[in-house]
C-alpha atoms as a PDB file:
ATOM      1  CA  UNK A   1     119.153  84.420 112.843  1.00  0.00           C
ATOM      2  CA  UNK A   2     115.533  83.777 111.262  1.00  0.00           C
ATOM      3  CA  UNK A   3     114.583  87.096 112.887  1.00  0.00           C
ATOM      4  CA  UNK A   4     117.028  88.580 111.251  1.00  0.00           C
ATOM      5  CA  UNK A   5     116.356  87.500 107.747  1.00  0.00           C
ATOM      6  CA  UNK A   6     112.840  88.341 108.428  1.00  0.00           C
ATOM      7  CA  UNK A   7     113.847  92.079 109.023  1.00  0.00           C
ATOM      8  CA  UNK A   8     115.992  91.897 106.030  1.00  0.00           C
ATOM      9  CA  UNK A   9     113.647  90.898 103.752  1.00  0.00           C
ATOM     10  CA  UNK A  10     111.636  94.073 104.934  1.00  0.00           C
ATOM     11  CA  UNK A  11     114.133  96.072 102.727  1.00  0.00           C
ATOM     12  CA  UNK A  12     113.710  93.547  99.851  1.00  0.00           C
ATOM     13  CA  UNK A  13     109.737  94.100  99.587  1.00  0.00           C
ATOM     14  CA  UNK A  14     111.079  97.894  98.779  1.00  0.00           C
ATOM     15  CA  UNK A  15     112.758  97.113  96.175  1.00  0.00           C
ATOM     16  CA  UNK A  16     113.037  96.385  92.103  1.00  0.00           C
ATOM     17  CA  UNK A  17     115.527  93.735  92.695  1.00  0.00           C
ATOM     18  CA  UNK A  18     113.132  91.455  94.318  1.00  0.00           C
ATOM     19  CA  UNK A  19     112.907  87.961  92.756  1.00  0.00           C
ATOM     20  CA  UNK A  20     111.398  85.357  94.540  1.00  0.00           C
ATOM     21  CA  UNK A  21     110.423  80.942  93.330  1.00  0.00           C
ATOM     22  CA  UNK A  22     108.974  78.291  95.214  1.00  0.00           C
ATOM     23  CA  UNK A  23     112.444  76.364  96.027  1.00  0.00           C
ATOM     24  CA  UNK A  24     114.331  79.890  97.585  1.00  0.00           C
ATOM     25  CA  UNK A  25     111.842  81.807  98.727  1.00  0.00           C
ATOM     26  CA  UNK A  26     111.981  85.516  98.385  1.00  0.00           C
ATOM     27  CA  UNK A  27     116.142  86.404  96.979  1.00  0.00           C
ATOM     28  CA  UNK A  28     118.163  89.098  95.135  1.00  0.00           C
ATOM     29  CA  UNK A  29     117.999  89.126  91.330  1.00  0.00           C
ATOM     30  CA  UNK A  30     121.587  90.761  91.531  1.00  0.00           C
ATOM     31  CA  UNK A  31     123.271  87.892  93.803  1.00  0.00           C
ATOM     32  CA  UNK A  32     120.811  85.145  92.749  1.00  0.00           C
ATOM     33  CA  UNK A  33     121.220  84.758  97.273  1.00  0.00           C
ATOM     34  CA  UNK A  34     118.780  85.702  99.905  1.00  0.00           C
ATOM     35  CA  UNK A  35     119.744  88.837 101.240  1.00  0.00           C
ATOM     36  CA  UNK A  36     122.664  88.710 102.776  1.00  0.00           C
ATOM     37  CA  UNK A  37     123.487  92.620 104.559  1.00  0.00           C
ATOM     38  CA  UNK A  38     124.125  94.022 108.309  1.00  0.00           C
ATOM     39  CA  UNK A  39     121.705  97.131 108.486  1.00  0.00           C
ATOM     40  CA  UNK A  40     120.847  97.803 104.733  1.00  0.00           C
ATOM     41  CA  UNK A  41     121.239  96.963 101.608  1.00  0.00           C
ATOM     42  CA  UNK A  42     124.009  99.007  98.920  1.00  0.00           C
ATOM     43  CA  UNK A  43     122.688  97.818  96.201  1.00  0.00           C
ATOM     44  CA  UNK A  44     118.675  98.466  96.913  1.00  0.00           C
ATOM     45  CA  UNK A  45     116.854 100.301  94.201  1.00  0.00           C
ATOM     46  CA  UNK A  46     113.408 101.617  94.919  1.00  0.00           C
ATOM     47  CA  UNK A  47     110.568 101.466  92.563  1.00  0.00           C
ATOM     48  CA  UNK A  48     106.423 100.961  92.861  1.00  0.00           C
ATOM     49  CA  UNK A  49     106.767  99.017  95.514  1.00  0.00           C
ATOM     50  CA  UNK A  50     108.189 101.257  97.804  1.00  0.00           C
ATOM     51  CA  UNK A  51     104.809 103.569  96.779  1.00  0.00           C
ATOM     52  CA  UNK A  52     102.672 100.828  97.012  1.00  0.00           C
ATOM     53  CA  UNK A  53     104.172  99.817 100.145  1.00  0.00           C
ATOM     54  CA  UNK A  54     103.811 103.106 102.067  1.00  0.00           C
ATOM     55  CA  UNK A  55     100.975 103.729 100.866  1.00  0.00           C
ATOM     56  CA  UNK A  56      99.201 100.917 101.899  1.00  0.00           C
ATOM     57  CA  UNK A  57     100.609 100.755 105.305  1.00  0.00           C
ATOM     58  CA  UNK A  58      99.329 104.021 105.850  1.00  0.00           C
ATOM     59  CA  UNK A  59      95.970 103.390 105.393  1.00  0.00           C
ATOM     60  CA  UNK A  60      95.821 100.054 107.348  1.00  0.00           C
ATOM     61  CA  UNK A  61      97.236 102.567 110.154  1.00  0.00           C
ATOM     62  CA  UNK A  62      95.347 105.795 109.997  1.00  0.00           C
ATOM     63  CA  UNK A  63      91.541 102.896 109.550  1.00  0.00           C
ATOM     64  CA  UNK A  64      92.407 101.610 112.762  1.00  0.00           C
ATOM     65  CA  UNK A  65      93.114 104.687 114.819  1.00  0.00           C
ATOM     66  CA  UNK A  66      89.845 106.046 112.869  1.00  0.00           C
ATOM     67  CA  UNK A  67      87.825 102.651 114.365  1.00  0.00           C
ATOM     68  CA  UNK A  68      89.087 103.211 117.842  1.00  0.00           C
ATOM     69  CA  UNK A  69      86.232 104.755 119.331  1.00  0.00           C
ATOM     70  CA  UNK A  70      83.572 103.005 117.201  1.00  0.00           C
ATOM     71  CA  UNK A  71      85.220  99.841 118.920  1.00  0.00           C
ATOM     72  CA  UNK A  72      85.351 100.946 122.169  1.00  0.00           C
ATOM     73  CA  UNK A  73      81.476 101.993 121.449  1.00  0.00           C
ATOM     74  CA  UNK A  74      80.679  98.563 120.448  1.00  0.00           C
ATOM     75  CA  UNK A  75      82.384  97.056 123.186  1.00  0.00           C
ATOM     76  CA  UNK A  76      80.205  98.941 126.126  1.00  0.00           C
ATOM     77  CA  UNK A  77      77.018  98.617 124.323  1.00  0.00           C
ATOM     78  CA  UNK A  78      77.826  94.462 124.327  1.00  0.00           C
ATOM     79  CA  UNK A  79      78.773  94.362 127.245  1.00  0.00           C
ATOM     80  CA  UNK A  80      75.730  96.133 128.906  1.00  0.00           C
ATOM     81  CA  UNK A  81      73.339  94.429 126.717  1.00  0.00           C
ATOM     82  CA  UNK A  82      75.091  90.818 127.999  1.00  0.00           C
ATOM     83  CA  UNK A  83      75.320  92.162 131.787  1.00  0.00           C
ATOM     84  CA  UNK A  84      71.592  93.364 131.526  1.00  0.00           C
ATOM     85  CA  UNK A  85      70.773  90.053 130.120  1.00  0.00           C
ATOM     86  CA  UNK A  86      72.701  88.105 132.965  1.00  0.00           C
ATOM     87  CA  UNK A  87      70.891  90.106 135.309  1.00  0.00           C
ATOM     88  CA  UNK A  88      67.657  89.455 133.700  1.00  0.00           C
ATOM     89  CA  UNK A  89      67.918  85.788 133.921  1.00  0.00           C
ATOM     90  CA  UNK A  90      68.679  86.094 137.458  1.00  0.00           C
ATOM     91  CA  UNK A  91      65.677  87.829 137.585  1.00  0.00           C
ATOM     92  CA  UNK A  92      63.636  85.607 135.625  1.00  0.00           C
ATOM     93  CA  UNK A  93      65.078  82.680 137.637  1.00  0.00           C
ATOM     94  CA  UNK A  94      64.049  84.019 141.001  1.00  0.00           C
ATOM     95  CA  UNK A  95      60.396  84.881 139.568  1.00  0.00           C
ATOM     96  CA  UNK A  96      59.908  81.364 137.780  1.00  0.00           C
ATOM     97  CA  UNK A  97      61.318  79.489 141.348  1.00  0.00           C
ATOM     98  CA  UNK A  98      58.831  81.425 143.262  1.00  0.00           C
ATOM     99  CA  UNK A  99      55.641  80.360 140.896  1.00  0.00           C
ATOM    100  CA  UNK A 100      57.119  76.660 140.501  1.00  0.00           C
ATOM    101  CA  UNK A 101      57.308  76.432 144.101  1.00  0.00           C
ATOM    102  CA  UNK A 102      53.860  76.626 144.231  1.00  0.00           C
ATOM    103  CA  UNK A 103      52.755  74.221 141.414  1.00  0.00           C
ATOM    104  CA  UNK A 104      54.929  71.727 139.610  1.00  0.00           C
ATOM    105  CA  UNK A 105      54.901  69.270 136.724  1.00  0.00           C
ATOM    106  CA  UNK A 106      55.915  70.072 133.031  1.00  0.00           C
ATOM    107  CA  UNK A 107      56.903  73.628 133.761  1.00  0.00           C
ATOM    108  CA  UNK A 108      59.783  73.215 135.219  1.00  0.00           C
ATOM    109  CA  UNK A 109      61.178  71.992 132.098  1.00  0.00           C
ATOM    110  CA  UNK A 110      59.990  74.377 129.697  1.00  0.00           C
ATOM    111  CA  UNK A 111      61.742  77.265 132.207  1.00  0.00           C
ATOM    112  CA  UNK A 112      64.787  75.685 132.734  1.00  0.00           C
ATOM    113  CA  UNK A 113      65.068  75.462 128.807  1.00  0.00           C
ATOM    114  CA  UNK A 114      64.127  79.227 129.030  1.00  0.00           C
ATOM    115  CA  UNK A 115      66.593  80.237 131.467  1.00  0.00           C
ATOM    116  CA  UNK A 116      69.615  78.503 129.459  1.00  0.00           C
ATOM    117  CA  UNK A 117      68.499  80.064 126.403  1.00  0.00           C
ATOM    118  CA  UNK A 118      69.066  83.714 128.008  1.00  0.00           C
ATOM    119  CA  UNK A 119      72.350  82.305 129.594  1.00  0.00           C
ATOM    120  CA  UNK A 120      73.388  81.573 125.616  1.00  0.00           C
ATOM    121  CA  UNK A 121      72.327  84.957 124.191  1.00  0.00           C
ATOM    122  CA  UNK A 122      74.308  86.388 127.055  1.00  0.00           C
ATOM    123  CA  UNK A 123      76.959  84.721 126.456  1.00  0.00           C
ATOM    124  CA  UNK A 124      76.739  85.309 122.813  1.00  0.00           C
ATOM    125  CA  UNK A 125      76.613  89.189 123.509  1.00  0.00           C
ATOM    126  CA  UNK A 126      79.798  89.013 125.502  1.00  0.00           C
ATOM    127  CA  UNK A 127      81.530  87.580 122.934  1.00  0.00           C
ATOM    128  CA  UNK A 128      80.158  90.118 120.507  1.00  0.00           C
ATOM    129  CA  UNK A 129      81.739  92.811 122.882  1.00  0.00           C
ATOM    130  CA  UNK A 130      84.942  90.558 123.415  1.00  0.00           C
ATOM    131  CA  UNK A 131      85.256  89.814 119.851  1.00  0.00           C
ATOM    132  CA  UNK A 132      85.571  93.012 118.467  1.00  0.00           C
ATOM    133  CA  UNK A 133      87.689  94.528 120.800  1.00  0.00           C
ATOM    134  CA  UNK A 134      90.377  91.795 120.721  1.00  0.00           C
ATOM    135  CA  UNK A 135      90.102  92.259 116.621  1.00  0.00           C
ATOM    136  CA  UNK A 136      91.059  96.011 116.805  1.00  0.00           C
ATOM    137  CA  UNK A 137      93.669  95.305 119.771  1.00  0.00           C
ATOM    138  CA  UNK A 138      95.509  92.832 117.260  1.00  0.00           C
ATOM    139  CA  UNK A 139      95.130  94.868 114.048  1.00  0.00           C
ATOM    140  CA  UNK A 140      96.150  98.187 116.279  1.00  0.00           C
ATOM    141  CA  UNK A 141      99.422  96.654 117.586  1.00  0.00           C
ATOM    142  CA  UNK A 142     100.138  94.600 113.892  1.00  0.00           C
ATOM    143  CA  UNK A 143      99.815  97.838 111.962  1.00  0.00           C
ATOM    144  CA  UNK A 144     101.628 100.403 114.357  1.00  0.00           C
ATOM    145  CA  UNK A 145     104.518  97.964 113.935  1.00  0.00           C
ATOM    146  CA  UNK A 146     104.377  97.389 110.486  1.00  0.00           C
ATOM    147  CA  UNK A 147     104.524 101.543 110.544  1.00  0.00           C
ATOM    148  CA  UNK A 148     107.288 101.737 112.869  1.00  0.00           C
ATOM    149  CA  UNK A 149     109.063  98.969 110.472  1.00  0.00           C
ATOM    150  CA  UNK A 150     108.555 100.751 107.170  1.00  0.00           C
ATOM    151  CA  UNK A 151     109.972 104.382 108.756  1.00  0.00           C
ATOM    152  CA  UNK A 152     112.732 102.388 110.483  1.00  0.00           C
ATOM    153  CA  UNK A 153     114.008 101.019 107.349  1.00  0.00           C
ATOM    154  CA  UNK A 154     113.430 104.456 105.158  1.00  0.00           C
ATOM    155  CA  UNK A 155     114.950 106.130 107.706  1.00  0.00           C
ATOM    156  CA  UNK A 156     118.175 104.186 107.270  1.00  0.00           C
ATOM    157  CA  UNK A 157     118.264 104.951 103.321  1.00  0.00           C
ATOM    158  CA  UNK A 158     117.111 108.578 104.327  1.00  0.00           C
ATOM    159  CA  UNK A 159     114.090 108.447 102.655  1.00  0.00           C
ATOM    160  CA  UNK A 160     111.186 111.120 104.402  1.00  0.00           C
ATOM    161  CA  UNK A 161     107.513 111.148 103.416  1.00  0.00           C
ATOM    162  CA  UNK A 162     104.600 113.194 104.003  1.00  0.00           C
ATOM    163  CA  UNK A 163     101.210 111.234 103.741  1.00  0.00           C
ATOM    164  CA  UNK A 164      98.123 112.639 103.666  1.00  0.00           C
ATOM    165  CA  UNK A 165      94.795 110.464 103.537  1.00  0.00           C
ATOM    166  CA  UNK A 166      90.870 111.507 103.449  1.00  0.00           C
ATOM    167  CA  UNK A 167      87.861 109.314 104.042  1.00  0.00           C
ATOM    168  CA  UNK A 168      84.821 109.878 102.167  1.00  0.00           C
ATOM    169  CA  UNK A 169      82.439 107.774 104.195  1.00  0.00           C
ATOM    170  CA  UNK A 170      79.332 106.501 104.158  1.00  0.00           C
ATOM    171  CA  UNK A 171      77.776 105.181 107.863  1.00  0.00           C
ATOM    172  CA  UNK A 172      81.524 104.615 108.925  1.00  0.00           C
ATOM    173  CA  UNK A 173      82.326 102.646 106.094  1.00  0.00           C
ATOM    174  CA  UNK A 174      84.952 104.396 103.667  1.00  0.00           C
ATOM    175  CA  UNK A 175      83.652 104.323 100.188  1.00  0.00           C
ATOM    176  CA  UNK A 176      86.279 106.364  98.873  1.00  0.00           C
ATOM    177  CA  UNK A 177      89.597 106.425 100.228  1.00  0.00           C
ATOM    178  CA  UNK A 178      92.111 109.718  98.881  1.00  0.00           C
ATOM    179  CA  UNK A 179      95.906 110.206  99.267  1.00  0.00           C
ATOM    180  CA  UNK A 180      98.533 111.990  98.488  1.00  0.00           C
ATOM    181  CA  UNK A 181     102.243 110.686  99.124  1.00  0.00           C
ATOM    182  CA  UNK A 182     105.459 113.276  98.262  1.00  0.00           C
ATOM    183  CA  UNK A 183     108.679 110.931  99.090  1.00  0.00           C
ATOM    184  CA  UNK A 184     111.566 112.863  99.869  1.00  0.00           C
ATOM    185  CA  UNK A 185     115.494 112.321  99.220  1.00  0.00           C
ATOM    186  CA  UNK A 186     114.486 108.992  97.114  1.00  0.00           C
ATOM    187  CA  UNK A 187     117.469 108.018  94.696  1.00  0.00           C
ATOM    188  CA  UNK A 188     115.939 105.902  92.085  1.00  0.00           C
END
């Protein structure tokens, strides 16, 4: 049942009839209820917020396929530069165990601090690489359903859009952002 009402208030974020106080929650300014339909709504009337709505769904989309292979770009890079840096302790290890074996005393100290230092910025480096590709994974899957949502629920009022979007960027960061929506078969 809760899912339910969560997909049904979906169609009330669309619309001008959207009321919403602290002791309800989010209900109809027409029924004074929460919503209360089986697939969608009669008595819905579209407004902004179906623009606003699209609109910004859109974008939150079409950044995320756009990151994709910046991700997957900053994901090898990290992940070399931690696996080179594993590898380099090794190393390191092996070298320092072969001079300590021949003297010993305060040094073996100071390189054992050494040698977990280089663990830590490997570590740190994997979780760069880690990090940022669990960060687009989540934002990928949350906005491609938000997407599907939004069309599901249009489609059932027979509303059609065409988006387009440009980026204007600047070293991969879009300074200016351009669309155009044309919404098709909406009865206001």
């Amino acid at each position: 049942m809760i899912e339910n009402s969560k997909k049904l208030f979906k169609h009330c974020e669309l619309c001008k009839n959207k009321s919403q106080n602290l002791e309800i929650g989010v209900f109809c300014s027409l029924t004074n209820r929460n919503p209360n339909f089986d697939v969608f709504c009669d008595e819905i009337s579209f407004n902004e917020n179906l623009k606003k709505k699209i609109t910004e769904i859109n974008i939150a989309f079409e950044k995320t396929k756009r990151e994709k292979n910046w991700v997957y770009s900053y994901f090898v890079v990290y992940l070399i530069m931690s696996l080179a840096m594993f590898l380099f302790t090794y190393k390191f290890n092996d070298y320092i165990a072969n001079i300590l074996s021949k003297s010993s005393g305060k040094p073996v100290f100071i390189a054992s601090s050494i040698i977990i230092i280089f663990i830590c910025i490997a570590v740190i480096l994997l979780g760069y690489a880690f990090g940022a590709l669990n960060r687009h994974r989540f934002d990928s899957k949350k906005n491609n359903t938000d997407k599907q949502e939004l069309d599901a629920i249009l489609k059932l009022y027979n509303i059609e859009y065409d988006f387009k979007i440009t980026f204007n960027d600047r070293m991969l960061m879009p300074i200016d952002i351009k669309t155009e929506l044309k919404i098709k078969n909406l009865k206001v």
